[in-house]
C-alpha atoms as a PDB file:
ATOM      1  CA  UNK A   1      84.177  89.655 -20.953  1.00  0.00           C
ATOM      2  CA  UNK A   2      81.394  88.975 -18.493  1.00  0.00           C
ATOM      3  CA  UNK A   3      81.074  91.718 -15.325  1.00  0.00           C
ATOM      4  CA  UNK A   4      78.707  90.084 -12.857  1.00  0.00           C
ATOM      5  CA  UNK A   5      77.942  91.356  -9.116  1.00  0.00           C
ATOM      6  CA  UNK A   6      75.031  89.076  -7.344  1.00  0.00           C
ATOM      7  CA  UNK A   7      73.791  89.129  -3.571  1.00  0.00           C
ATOM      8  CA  UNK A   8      70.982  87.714  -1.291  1.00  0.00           C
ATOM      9  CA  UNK A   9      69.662  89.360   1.484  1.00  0.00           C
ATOM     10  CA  UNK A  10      67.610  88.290   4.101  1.00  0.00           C
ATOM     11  CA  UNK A  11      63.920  89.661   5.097  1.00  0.00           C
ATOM     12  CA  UNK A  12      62.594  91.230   7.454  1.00  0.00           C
ATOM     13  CA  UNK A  13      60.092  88.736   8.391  1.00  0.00           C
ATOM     14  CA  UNK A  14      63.225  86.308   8.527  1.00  0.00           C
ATOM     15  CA  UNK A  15      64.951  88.742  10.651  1.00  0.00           C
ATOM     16  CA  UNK A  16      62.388  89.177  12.816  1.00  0.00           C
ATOM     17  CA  UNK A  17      61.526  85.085  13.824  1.00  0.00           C
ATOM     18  CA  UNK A  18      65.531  84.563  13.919  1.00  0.00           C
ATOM     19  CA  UNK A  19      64.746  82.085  10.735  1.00  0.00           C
ATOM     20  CA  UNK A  20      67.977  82.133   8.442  1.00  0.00           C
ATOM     21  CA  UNK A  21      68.117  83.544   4.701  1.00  0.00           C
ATOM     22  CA  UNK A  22      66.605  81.074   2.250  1.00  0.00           C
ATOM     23  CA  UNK A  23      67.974  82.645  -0.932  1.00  0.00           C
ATOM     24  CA  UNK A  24      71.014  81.577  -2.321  1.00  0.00           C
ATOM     25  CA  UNK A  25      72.871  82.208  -6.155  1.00  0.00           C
ATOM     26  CA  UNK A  26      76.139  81.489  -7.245  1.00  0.00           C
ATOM     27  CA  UNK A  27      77.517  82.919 -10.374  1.00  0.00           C
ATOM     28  CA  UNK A  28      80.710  80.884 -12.677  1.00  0.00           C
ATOM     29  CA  UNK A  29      82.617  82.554 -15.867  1.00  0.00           C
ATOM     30  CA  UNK A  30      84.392  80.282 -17.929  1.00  0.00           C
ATOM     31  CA  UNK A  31      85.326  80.383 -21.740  1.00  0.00           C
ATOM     32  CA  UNK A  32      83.920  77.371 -23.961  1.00  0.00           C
ATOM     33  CA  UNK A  33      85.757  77.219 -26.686  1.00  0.00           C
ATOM     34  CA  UNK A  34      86.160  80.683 -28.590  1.00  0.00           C
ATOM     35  CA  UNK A  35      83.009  81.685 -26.207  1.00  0.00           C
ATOM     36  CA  UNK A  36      83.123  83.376 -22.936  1.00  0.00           C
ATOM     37  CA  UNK A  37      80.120  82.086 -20.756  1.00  0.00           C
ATOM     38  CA  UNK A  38      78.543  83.242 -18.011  1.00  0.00           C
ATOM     39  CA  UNK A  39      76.818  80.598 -15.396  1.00  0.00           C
ATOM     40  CA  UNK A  40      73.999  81.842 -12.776  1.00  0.00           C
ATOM     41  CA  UNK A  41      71.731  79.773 -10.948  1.00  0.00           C
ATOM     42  CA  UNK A  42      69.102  81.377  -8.252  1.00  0.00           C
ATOM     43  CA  UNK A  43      67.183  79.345  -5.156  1.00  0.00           C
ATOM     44  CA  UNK A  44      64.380  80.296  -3.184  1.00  0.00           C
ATOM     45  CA  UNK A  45      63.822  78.113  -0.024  1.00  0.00           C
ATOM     46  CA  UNK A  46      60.237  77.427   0.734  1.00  0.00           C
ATOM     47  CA  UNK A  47      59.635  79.651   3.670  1.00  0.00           C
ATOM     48  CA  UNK A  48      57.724  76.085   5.156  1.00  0.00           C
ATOM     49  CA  UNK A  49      60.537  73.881   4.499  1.00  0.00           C
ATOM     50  CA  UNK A  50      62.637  73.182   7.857  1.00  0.00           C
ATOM     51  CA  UNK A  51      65.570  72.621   5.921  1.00  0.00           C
ATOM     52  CA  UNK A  52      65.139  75.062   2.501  1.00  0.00           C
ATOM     53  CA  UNK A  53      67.872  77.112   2.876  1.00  0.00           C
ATOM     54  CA  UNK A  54      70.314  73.813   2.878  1.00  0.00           C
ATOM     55  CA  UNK A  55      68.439  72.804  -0.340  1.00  0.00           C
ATOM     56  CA  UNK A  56      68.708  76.540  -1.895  1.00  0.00           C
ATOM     57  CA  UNK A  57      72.577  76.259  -1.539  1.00  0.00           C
ATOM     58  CA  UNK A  58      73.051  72.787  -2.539  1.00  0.00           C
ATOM     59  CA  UNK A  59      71.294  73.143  -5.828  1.00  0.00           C
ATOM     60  CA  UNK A  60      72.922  76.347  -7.121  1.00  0.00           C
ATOM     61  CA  UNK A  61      76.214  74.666  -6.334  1.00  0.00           C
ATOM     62  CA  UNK A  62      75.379  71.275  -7.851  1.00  0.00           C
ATOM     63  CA  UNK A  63      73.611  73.263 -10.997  1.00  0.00           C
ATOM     64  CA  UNK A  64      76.832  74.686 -11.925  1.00  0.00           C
ATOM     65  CA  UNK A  65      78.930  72.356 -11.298  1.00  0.00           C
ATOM     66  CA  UNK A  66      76.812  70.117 -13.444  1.00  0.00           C
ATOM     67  CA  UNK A  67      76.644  72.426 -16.201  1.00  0.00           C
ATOM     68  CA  UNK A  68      79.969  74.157 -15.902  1.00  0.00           C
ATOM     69  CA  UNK A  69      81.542  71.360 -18.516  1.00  0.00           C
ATOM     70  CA  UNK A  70      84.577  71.600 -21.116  1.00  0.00           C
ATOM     71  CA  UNK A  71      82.278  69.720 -23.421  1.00  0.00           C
ATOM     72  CA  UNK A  72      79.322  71.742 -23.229  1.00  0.00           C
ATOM     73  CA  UNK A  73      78.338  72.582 -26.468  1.00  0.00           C
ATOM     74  CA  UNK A  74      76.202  76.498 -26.206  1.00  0.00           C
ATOM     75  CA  UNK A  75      74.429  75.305 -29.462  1.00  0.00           C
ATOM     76  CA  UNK A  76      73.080  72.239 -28.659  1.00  0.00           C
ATOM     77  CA  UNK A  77      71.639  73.326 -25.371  1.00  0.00           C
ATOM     78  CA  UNK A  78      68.373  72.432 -25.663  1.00  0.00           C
ATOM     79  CA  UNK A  79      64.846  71.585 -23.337  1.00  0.00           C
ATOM     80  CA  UNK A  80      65.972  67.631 -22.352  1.00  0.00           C
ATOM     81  CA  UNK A  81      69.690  68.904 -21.335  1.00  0.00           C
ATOM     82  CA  UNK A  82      67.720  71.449 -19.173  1.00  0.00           C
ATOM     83  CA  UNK A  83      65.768  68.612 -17.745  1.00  0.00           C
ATOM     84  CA  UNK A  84      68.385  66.003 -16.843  1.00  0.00           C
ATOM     85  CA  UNK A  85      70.010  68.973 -15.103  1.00  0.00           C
ATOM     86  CA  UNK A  86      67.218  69.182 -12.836  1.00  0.00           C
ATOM     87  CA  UNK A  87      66.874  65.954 -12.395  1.00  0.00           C
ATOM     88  CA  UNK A  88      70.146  65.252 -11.395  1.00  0.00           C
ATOM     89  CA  UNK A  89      69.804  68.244  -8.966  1.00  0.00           C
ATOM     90  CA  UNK A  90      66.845  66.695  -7.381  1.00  0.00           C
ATOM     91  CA  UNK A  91      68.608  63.361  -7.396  1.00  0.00           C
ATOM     92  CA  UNK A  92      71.254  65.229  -5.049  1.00  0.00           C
ATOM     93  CA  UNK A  93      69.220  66.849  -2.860  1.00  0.00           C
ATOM     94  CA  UNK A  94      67.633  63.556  -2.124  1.00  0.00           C
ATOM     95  CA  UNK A  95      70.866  62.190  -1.152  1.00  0.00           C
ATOM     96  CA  UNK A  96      71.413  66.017   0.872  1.00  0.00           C
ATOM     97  CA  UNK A  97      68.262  64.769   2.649  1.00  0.00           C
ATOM     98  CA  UNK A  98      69.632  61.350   3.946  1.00  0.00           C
ATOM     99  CA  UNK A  99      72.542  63.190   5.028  1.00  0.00           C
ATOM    100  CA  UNK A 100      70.428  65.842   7.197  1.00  0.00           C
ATOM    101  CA  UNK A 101      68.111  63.044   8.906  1.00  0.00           C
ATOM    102  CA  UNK A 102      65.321  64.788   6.704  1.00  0.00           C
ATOM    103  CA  UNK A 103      62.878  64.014   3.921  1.00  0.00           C
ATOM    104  CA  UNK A 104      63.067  66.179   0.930  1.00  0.00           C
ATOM    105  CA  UNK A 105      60.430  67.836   0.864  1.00  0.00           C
ATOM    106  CA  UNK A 106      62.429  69.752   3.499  1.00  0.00           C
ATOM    107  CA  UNK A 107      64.875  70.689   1.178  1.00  0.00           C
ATOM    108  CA  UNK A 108      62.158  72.264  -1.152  1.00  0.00           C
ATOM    109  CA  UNK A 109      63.383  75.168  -3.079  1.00  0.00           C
ATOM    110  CA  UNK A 110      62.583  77.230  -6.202  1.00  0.00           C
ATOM    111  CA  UNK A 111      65.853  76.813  -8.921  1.00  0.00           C
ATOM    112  CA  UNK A 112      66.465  79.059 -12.007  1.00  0.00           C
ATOM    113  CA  UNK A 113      69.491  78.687 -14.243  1.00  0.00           C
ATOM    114  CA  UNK A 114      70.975  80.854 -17.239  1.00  0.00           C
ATOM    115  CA  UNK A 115      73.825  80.387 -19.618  1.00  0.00           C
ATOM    116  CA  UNK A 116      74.791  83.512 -21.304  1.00  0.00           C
ATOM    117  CA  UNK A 117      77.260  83.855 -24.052  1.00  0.00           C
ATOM    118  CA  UNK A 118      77.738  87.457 -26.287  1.00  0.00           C
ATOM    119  CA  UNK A 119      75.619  85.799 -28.884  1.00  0.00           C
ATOM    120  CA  UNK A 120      72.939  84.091 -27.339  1.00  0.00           C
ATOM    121  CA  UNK A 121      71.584  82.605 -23.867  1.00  0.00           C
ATOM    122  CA  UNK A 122      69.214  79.827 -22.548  1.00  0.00           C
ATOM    123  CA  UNK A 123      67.052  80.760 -19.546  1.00  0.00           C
ATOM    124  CA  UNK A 124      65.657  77.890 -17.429  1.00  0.00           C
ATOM    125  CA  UNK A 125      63.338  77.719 -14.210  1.00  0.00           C
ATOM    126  CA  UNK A 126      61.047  75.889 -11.532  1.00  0.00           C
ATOM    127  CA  UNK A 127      59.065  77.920  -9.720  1.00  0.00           C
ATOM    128  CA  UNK A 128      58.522  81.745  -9.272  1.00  0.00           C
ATOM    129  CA  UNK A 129      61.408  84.709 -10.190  1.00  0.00           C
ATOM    130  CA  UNK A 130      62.372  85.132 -13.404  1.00  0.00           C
ATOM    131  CA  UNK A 131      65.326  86.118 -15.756  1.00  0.00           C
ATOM    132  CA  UNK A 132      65.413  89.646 -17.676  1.00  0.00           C
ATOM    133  CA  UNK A 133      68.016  90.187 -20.328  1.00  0.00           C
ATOM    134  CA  UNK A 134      69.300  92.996 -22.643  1.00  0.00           C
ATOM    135  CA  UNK A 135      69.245  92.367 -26.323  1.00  0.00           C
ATOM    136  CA  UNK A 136      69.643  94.062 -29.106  1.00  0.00           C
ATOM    137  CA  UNK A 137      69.633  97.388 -26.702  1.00  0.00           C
ATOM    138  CA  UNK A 138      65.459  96.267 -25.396  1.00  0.00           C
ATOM    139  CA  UNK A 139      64.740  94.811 -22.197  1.00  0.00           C
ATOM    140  CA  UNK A 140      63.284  91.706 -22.098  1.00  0.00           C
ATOM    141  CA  UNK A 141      61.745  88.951 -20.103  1.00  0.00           C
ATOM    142  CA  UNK A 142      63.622  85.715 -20.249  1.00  0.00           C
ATOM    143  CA  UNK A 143      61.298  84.261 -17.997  1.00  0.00           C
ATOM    144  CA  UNK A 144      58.349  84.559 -16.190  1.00  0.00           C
ATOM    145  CA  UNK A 145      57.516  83.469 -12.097  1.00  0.00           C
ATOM    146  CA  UNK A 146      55.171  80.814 -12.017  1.00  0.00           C
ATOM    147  CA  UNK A 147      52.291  80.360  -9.552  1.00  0.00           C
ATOM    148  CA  UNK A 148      50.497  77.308  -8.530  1.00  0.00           C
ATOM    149  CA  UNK A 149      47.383  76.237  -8.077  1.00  0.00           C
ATOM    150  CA  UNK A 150      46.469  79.336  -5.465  1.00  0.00           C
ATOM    151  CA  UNK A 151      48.009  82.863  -5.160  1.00  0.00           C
ATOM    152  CA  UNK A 152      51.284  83.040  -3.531  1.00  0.00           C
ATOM    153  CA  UNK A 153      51.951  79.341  -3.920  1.00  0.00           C
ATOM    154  CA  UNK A 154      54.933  78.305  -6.386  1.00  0.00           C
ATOM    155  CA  UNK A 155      55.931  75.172  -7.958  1.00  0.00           C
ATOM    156  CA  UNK A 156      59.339  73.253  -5.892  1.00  0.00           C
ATOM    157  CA  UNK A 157      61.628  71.289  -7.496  1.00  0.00           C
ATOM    158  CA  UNK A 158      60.761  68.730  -4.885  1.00  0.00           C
ATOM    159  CA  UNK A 159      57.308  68.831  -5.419  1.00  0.00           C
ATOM    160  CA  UNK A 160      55.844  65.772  -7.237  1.00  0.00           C
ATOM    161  CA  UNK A 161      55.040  66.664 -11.403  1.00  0.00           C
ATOM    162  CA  UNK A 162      57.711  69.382 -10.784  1.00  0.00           C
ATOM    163  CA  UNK A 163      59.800  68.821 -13.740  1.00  0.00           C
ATOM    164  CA  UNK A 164      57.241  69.106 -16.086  1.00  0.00           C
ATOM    165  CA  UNK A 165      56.639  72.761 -15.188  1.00  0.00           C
ATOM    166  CA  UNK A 166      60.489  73.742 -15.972  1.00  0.00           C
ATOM    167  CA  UNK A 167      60.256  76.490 -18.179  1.00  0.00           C
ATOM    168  CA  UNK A 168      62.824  76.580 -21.061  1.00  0.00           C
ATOM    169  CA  UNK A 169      64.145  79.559 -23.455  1.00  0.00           C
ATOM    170  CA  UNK A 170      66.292  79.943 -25.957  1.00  0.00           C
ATOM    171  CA  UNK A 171      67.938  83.168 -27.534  1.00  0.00           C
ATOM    172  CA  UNK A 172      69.840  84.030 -30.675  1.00  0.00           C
ATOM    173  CA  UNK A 173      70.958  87.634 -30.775  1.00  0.00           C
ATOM    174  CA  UNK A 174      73.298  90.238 -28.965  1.00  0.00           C
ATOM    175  CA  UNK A 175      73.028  89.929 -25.479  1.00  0.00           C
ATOM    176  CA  UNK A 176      74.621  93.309 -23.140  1.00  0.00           C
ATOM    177  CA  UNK A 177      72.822  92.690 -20.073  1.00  0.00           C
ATOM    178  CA  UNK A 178      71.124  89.912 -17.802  1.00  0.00           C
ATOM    179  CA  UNK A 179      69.534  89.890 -14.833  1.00  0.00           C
ATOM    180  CA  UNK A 180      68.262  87.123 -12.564  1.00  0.00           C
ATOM    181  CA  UNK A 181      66.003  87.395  -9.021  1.00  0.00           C
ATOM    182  CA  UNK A 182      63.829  85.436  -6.609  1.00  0.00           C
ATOM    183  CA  UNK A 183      60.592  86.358  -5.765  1.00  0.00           C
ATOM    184  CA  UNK A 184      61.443  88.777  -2.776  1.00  0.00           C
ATOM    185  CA  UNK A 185      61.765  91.879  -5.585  1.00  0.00           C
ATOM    186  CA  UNK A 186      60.090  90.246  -8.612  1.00  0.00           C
ATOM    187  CA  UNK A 187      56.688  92.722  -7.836  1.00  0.00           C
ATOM    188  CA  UNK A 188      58.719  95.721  -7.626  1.00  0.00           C
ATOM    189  CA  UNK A 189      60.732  95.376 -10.665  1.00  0.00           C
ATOM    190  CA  UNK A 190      58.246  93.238 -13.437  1.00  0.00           C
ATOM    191  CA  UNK A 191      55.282  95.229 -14.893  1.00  0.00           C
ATOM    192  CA  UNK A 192      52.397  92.398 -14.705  1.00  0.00           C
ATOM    193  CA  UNK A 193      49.614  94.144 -16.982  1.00  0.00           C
ATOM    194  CA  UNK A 194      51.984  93.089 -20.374  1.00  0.00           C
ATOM    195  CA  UNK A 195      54.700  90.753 -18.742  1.00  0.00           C
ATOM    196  CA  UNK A 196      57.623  92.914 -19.440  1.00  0.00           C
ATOM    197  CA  UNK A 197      60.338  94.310 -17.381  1.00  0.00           C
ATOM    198  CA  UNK A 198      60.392  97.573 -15.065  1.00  0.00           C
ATOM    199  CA  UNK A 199      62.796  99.099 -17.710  1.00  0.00           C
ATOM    200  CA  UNK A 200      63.872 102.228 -15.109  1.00  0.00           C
ATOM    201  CA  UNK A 201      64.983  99.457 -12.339  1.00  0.00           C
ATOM    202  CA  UNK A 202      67.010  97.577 -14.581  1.00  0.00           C
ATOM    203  CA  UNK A 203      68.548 100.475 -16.664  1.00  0.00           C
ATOM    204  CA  UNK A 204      69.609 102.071 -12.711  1.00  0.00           C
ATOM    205  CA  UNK A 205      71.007  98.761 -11.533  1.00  0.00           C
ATOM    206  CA  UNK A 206      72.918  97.909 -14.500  1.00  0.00           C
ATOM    207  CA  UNK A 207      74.703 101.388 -15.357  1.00  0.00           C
ATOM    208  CA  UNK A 208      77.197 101.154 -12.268  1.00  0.00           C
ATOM    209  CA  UNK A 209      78.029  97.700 -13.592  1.00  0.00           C
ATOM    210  CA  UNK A 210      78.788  98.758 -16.468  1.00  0.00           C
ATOM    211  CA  UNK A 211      80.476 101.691 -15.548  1.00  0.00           C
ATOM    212  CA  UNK A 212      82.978 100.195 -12.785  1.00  0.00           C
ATOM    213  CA  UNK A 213      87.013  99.234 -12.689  1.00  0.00           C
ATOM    214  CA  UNK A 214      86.148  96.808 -10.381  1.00  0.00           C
ATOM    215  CA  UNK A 215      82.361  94.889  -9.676  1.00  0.00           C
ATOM    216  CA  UNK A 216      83.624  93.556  -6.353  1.00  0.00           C
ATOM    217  CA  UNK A 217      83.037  96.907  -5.283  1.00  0.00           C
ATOM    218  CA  UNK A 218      79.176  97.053  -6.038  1.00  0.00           C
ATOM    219  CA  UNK A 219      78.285  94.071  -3.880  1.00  0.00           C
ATOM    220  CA  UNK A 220      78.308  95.502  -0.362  1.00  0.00           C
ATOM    221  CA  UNK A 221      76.361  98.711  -2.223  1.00  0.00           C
ATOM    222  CA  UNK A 222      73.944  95.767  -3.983  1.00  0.00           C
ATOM    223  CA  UNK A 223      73.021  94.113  -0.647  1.00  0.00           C
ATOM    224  CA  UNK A 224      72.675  97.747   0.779  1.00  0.00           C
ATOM    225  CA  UNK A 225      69.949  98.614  -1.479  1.00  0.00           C
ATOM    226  CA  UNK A 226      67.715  95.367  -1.489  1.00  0.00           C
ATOM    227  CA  UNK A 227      67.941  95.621   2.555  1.00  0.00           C
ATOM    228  CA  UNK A 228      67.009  99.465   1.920  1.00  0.00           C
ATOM    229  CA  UNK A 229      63.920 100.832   3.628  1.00  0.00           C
ATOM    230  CA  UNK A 230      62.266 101.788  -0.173  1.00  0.00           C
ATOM    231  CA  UNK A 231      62.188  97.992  -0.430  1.00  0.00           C
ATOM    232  CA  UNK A 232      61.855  96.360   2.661  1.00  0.00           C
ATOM    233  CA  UNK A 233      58.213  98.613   3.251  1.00  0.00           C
ATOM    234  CA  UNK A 234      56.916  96.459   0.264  1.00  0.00           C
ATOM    235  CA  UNK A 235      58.401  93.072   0.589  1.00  0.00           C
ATOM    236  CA  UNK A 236      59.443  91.312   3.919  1.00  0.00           C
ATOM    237  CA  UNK A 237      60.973  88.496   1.947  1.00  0.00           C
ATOM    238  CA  UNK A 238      64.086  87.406   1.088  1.00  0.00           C
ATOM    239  CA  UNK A 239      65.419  88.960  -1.984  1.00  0.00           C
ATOM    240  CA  UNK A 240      68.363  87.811  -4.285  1.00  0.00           C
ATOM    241  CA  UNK A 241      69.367  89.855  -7.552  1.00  0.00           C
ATOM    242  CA  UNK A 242      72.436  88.416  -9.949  1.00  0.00           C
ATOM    243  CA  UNK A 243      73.473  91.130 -12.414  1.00  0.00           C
ATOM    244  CA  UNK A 244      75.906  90.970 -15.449  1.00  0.00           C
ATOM    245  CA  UNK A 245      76.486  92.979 -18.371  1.00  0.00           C
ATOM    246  CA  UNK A 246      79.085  91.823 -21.299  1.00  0.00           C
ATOM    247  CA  UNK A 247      82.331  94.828 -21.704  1.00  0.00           C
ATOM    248  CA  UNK A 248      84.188  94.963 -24.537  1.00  0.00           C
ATOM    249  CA  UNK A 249      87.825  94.496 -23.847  1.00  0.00           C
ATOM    250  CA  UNK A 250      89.081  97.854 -23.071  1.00  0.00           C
ATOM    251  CA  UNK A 251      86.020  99.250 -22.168  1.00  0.00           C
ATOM    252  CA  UNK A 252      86.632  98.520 -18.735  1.00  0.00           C
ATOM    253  CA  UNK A 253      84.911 101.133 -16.253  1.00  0.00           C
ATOM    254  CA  UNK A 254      87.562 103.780 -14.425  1.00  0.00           C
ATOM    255  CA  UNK A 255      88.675 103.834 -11.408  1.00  0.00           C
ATOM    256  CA  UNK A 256      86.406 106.041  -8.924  1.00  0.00           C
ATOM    257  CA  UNK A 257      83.288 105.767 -11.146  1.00  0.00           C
ATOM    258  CA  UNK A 258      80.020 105.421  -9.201  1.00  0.00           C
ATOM    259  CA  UNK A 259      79.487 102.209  -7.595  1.00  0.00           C
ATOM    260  CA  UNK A 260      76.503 102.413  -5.803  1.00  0.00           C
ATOM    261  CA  UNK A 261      73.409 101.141  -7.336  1.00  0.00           C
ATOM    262  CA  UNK A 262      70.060 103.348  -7.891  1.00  0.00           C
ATOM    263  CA  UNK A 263      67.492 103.856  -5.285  1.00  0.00           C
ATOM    264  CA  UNK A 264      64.117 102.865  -6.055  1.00  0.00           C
ATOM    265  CA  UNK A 265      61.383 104.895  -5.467  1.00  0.00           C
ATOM    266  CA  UNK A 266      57.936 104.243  -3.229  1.00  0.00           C
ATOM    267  CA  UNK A 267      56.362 103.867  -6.589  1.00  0.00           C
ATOM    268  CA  UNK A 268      58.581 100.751  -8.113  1.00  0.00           C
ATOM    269  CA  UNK A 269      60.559 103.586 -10.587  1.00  0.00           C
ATOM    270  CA  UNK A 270      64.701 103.453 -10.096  1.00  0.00           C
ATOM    271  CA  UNK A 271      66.225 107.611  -9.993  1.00  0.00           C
END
């Protein structure tokens, strides 16, 4: 079975100009035929979009509920289903716009989706963040944040041409561990030089997942450490991490385990 513990948190920068949290995720488990699946989709509101964090909620919700089908079939998943996903998404958020008084470009918003199953997992996104899985015991990236044309500017799924930048992976192997985030962490935790995880981050912040009765536990702890001092002196932005690791059944974590995720350290490293 799937153990999954997600949060957003709002920055400091937000905090400080009274603007709301732009982040959102929402996280499903539901079995597909013999297959237990995991659902996560991620959103990052444009920081210049009056509207974003309406358009950040709305398309995680409408993502899932899209995909989140009986007669979704995990090995047929492919690059098109990906994009009529999207499409539909933006499709709703146009009609989200009408309903505000607003265009859409107000509603503008990064949008990353994963589908996870023990054996495999397709990774899909617009814009910057990424997904990092654990396969085969190595960390990998699923996914990698994508700039536009200057630094610090991302690709929207409102923004004209945007569906032809969705980025698309596929899988096949043992997957323990996946983890999904918005921009707000993704320079603390991804090691640019050879586009590969921060293995020491993601090692920390999976363990008590792994190693807990009961996940609802490890969210107030989660939003605890990405509002943390060690992370808000090096990003001022919001910041949304969705974590989930697969548990055999009966391997359940104990009752009074550690809950509380790792610290990260001034340099990026987790203790």
């Amino acid at each position: 079975m799937w153990a999954a513990v997600s949060a957003s948190v709002i920055g400091t920068s937000h905090e400080a100009t009274g603007a709301p949290c732009q982040d959102a995720c929402h996280v499903l488990r539901l079995r597909i035929g013999d297959e237990e699946v995991l659902l996560a989709a991620i959103a990052d509101g444009a920081g210049s979009a009056s509207h974003s964090q309406i358009g950040s909620s709305e398309a995680v919700q409408h993502l899932l509920k899209l995909v989140a089908q009986p007669a979704l079939i995990l090995a047929n998943i492919n690059q098109d289903e990906f994009r009529g996903w999207y499409e539909a998404v933006l499709e709703h958020l146009k009609s989200v716009a009408g309903r505000e008084g607003t265009s859409v470009s107000e509603l503008a918003c990064t949008l990353l989706l994963a589908v996870v199953w023990k054996g495999g997992a397709v990774f899909g996104q617009i814009g910057d963040g990424a997904w990092v899985l654990e396969k085969d015991g190595a960390l990998v990236a699923g996914t990698w944040p994508e700039t536009g044309e200057y630094a610090n500017v991302t690709v929207f799924l409102t923004t004209q041409g945007a569906l032809d930048h969705l980025q698309f992976q596929r899988i096949e192997g043992k997957i323990s561990g996946v983890a999904g985030f918005t921009d707000g962490i993704q320079s603390i935790v991804l090691n640019y030089g050879n586009k590969t995880p921060h293995a020491p981050f993601f090692n920390a912040v999976l363990s008590p997942l792994r190693n807990s009765a009961d996940e609802t536990e490890l969210t107030v702890p989660l939003q605890q450490m990405l509002a943390s001092e060690v992370i808000t002196s090096r990003t001022d932005d919001d910041k949304t991490l969705v974590l989930a690791v697969w548990r055999e059944p009966g391997a359940e974590g104990k009752p009074g385990a550690e809950v509380k995720p790792a610290e990260v350290n001034s340099d990026g490293t987790a203790e």
